[in-house]
Protein backbone atom coordinates (compact mmCIF):
# COMPACT_ATOMS: atom_id res chain seq x y z
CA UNK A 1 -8.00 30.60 17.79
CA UNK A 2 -11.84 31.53 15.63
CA UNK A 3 -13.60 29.12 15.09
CA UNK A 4 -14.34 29.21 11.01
CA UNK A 5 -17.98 29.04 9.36
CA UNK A 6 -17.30 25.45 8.03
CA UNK A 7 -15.61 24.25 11.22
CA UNK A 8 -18.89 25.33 12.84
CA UNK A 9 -21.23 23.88 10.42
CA UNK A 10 -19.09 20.77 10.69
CA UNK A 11 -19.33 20.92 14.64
CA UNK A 12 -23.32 21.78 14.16
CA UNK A 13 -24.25 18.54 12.03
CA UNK A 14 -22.08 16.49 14.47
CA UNK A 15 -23.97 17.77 17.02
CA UNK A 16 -27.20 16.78 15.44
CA UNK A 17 -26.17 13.42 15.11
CA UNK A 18 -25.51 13.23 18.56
CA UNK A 19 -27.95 14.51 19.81
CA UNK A 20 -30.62 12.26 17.44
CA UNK A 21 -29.13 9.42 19.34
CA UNK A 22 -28.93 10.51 22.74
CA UNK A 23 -33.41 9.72 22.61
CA UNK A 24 -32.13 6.42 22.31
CA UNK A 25 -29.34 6.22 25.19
CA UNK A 26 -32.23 7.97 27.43
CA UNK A 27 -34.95 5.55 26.39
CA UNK A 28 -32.82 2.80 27.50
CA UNK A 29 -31.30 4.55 30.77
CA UNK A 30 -34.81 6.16 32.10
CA UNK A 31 -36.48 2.80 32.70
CA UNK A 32 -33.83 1.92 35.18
CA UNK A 33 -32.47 5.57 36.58
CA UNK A 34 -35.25 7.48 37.14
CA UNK A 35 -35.32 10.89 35.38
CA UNK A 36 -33.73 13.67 37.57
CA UNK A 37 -31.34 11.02 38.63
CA UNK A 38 -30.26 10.06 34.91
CA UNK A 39 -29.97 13.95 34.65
CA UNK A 40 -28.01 14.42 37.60
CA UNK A 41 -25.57 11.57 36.66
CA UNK A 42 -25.05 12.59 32.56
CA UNK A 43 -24.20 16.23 34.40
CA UNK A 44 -21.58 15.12 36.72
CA UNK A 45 -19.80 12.97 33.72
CA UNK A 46 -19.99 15.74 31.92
CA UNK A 47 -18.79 18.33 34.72
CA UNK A 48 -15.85 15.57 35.17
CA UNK A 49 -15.21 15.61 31.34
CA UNK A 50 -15.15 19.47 31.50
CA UNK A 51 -13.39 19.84 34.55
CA UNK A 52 -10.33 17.50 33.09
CA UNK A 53 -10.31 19.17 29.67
CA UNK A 54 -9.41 22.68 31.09
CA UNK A 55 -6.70 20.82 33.05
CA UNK A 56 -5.44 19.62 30.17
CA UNK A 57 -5.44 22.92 28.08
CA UNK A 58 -4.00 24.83 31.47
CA UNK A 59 -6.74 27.23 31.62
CA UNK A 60 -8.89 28.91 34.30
CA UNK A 61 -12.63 29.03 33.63
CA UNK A 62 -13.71 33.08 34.40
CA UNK A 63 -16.83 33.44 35.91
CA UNK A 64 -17.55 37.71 37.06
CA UNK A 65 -19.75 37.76 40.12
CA UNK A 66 -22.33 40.24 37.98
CA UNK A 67 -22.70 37.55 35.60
CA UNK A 68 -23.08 34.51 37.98
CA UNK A 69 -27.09 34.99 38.03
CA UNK A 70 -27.61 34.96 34.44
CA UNK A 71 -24.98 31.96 34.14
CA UNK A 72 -26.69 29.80 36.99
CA UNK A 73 -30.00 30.64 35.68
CA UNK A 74 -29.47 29.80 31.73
CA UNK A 75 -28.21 26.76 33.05
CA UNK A 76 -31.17 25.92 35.34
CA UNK A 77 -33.47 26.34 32.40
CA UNK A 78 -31.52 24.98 29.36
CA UNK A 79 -30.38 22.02 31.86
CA UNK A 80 -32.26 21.48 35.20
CA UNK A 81 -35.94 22.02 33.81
CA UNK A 82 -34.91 20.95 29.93
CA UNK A 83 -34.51 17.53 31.10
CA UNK A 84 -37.26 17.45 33.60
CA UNK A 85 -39.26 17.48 31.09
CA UNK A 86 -37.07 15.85 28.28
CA UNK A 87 -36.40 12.61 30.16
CA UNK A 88 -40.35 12.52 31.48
CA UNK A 89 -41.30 12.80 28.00
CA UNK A 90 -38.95 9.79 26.74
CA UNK A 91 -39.78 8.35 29.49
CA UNK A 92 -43.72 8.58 28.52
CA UNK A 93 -43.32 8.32 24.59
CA UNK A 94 -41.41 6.45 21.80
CA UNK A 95 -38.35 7.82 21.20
CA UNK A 96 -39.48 8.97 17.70
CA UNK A 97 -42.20 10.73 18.43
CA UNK A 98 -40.00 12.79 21.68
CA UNK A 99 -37.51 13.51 19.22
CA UNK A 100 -39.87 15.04 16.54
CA UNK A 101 -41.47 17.47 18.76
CA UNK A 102 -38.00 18.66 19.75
CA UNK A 103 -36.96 18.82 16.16
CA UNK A 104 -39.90 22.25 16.58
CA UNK A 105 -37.42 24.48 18.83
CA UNK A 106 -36.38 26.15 15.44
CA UNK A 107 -39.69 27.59 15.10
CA UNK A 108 -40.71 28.10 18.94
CA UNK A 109 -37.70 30.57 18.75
CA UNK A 110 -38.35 32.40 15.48
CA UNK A 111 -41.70 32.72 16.75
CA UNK A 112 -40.24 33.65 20.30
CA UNK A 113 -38.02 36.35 17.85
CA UNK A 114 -41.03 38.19 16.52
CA UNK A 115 -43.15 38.27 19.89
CA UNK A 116 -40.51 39.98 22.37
CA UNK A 117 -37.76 40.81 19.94
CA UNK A 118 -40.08 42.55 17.43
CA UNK A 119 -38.29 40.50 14.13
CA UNK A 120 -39.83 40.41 11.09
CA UNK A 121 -40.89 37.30 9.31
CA UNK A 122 -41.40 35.92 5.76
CA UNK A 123 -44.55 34.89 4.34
CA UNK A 124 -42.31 31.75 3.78
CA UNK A 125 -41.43 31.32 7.84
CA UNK A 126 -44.81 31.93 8.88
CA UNK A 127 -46.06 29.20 6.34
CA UNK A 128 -43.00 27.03 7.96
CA UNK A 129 -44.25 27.91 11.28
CA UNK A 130 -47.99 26.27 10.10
CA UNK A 131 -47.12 23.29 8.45
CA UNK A 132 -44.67 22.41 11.64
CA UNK A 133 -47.85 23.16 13.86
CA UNK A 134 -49.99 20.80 11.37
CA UNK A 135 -47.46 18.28 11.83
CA UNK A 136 -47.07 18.04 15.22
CA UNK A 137 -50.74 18.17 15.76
CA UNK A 138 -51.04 14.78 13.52
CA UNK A 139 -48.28 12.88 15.17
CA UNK A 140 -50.26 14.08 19.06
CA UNK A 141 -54.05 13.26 17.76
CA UNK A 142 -52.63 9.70 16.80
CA UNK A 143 -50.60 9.07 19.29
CA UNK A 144 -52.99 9.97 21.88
CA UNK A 145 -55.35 7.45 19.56
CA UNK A 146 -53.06 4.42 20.00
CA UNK A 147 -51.11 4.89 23.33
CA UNK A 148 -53.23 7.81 25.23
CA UNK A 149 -49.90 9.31 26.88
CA UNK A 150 -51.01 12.95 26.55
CA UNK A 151 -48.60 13.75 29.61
CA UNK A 152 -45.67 12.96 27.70
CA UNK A 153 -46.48 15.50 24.86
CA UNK A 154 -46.62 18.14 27.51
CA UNK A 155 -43.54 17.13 29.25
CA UNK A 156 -41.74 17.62 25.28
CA UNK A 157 -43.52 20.55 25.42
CA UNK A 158 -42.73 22.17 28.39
CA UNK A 159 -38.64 21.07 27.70
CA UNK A 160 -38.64 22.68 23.73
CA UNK A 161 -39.91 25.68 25.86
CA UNK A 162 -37.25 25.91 27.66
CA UNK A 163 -34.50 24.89 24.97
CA UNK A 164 -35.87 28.09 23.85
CA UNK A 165 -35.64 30.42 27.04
CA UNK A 166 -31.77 29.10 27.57
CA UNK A 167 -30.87 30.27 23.92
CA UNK A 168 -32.09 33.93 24.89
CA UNK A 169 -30.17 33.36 28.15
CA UNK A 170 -27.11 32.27 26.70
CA UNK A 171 -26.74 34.60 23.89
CA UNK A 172 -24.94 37.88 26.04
CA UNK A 173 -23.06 35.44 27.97
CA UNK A 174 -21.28 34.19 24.61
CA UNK A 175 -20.06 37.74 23.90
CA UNK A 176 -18.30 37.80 27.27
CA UNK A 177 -16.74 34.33 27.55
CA UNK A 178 -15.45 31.96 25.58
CA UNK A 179 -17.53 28.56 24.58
CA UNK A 180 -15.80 26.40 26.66
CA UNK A 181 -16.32 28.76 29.90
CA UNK A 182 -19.77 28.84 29.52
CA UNK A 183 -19.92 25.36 28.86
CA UNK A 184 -18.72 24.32 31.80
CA UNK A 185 -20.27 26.74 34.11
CA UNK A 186 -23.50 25.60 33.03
CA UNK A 187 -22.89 22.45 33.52
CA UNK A 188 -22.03 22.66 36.93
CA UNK A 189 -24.66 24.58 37.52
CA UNK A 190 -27.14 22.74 36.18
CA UNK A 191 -25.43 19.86 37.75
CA UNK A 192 -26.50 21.25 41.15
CA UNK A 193 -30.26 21.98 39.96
CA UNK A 194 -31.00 18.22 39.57
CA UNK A 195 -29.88 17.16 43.09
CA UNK A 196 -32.57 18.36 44.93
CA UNK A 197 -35.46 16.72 42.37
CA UNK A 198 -33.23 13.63 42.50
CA UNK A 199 -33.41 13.09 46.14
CA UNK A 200 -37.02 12.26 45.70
CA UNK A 201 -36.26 9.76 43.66
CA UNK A 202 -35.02 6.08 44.77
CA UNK A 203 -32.95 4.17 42.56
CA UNK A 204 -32.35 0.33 42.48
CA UNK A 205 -28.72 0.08 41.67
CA UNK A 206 -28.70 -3.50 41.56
CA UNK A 207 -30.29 -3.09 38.19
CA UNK A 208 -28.24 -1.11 37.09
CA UNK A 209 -26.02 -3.27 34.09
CA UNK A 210 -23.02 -2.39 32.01
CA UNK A 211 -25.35 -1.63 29.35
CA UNK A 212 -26.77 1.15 31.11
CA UNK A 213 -24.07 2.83 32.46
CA UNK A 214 -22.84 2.72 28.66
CA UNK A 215 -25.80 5.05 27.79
CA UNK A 216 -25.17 6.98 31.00
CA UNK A 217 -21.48 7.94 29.90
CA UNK A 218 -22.59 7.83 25.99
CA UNK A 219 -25.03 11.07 27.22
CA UNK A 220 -22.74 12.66 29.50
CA UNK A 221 -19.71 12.62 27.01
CA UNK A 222 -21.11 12.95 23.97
CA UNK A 223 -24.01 14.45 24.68
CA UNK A 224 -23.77 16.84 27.33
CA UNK A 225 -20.30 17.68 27.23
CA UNK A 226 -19.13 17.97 23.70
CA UNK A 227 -22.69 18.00 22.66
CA UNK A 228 -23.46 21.55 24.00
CA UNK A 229 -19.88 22.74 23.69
CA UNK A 230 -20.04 21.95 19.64
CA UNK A 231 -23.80 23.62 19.78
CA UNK A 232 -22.25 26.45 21.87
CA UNK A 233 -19.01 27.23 19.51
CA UNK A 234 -21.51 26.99 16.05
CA UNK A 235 -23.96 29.28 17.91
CA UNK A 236 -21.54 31.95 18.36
CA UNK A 237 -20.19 31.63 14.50
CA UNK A 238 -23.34 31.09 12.84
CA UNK A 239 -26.14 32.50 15.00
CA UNK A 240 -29.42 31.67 15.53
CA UNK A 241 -30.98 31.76 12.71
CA UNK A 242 -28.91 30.04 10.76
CA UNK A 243 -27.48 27.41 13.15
CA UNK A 244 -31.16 26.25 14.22
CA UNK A 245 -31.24 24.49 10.77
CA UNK A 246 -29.17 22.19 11.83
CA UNK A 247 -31.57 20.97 14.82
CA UNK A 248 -33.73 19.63 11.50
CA UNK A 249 -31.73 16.79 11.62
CA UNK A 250 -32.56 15.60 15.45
CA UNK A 251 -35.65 13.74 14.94
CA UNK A 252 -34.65 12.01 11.32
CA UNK A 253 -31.65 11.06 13.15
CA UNK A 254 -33.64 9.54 16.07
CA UNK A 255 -36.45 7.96 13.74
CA UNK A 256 -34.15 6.15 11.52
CA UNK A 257 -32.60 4.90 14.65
CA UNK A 258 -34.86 3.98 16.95
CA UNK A 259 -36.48 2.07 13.94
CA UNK A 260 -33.50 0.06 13.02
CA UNK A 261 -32.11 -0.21 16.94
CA UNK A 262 -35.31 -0.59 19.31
CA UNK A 263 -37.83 -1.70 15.93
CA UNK A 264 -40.05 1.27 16.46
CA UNK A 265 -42.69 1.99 14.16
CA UNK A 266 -44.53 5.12 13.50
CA UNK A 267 -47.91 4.93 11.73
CA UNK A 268 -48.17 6.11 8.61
CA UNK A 269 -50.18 9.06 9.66
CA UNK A 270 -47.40 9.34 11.89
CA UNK A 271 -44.94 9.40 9.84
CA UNK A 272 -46.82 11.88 7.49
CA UNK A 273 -46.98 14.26 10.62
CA UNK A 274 -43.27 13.96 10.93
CA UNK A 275 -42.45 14.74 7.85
CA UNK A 276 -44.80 17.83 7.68
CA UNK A 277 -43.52 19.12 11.10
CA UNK A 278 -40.23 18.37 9.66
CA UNK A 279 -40.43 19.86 5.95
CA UNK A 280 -41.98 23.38 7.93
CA UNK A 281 -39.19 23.65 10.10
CA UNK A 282 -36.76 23.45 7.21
CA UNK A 283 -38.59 25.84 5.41
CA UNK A 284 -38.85 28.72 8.34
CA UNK A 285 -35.57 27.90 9.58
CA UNK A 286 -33.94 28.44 5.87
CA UNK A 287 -36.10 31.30 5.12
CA UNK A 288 -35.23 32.76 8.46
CA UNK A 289 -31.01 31.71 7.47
CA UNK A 290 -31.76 33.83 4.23
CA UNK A 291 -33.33 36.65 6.17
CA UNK A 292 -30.22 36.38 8.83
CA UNK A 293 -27.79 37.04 5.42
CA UNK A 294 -29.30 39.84 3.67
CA UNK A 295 -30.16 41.72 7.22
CA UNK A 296 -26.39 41.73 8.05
CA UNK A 297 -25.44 43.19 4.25
């Protein structure tokens, strides 16, 4: 059955919400299971998750041999290498300030649009574009001020970068399987792209608490396996364009929580940064909605 345009706005805000707090669940996890491990572990819940959910709907996940490259290989990016460096980067920085660089993969993909794709932009995305990189630029200068953790920022970095590559990766596999498929192909396969990283890594089980694995099934549930399937069905319905305004919600989501959860405080500069970065992905990624709307009349 098609999904409708509010079922998949509905399914995009939930998945905002989700994914604010999953900074939270991996702030808490990472200090325990080290970050390829925590990966690997969210994956397999979420393969398990996956794997019983077809069984329970009776179907067969498709998978052509042609396509198996580009599905292993979306999956490796927007999985294996996303949380290399998204769980470094928590890992490294407050859970606010990971969350708010993040909250920029709106405009790293409309700028992404109009450098290989050739799209034209507004005066009002461009100026969108700016005030998110003026933003993000205050939040980094005082950060690095108070807590000199520049190798966090580049680990956000480096994972919004390749939020951004899966996307592209993604899109021509949605027009040949269904959401669900390529949900769960990509999770297995990204699965499999932690295990070697996470054989490096030791971890000490014994301190491991109930707590924990809480967070662990909290991000492989919600997270990973509804999480991308909800993202997944409202990319297909709404697109890009319009369906990356919804990501604007990720880091208020995450601020307001880690502030009343873990008592994490921005500083006001900080906090003006986020807001910036914030208020200029809004604007680009509603101009570019607009854009989307009128192109397609």
């Amino acid at each position: 059955m098609a999904t409708t345009k509010n079922t998949a706005i509905v399914l995009a805000t939930a998945t905002a919400f989700i994914w604010g707090m999953s900074f939270l669940s991996i702030k808490a996890a990472v200090v325990v299971i080290p970050p390829m491990s925590l990966g690997l572990s969210r994956f397999i819940v979420a393969s398990i998750v996956l794997v019983v959910l077809f069984a329970v709907l009776r179907k067969h996940p498709r998978l052509a041999l042609r396509d198996a490259p580009l599905m292993a290989g979306s999956a490796l990016v927007g999985y294996t290498l996303y949380f290399l460096g998204e769980n470094n980067g928590v890992l490294l920085l407050s859970a606010s300030e990971a969350s708010i660089i993040v909250g920029t993969i709106p405009v790293l993909t409309m700028l992404s649009e109009r450098l290989f794709a050739h799209t034209r932009l507004s005066a009002a995305q461009y100026a969108g574009a700016g005030l998110s990189a003026v933003g993000v630029t205050l939040i980094v200068v005082e950060s690095l001020r108070l807590s000199l953790a520049p190798l966090g920022y580049l680990y956000m970095g480096f994972a919004a970068l390749s939020w951004v590559v899966y996307a592209f990766m993604t899109k021509p596999l949605l027009s040949k399987y269904d959401s669900l498929e390529v949900t769960l192909w990509q999770t297995l396969f990204g699965a499999a792209g932690f295990v070697p990283f996470a054989l490096f890594e030791h971890v000490e089980w014994s301190a491991v608490t109930p707590g924990i694995i809480a967070n662990v099934l909290y991000l492989g549930v919600f997270c990973s396996a509804l999480g991308y399937l909800f993202y997944i069905i409202s990319l297909k319905v709404l697109g890009a364009g319009v369906s990356s305004v919804f990501i604007n919600l990720i880091p208020v989501v995450s601020v307001v929580a880690a502030f009343l959860i873990f008592g994490e405080r921005l500083s006001p500069l900080q906090l003006a940064g986020g807001g910036i970065a914030i208020g200029g992905v809004y604007l680009a990624s509603l101009a570019g909605g607009k854009q989307e709307r009128v192109d397609k009349q």
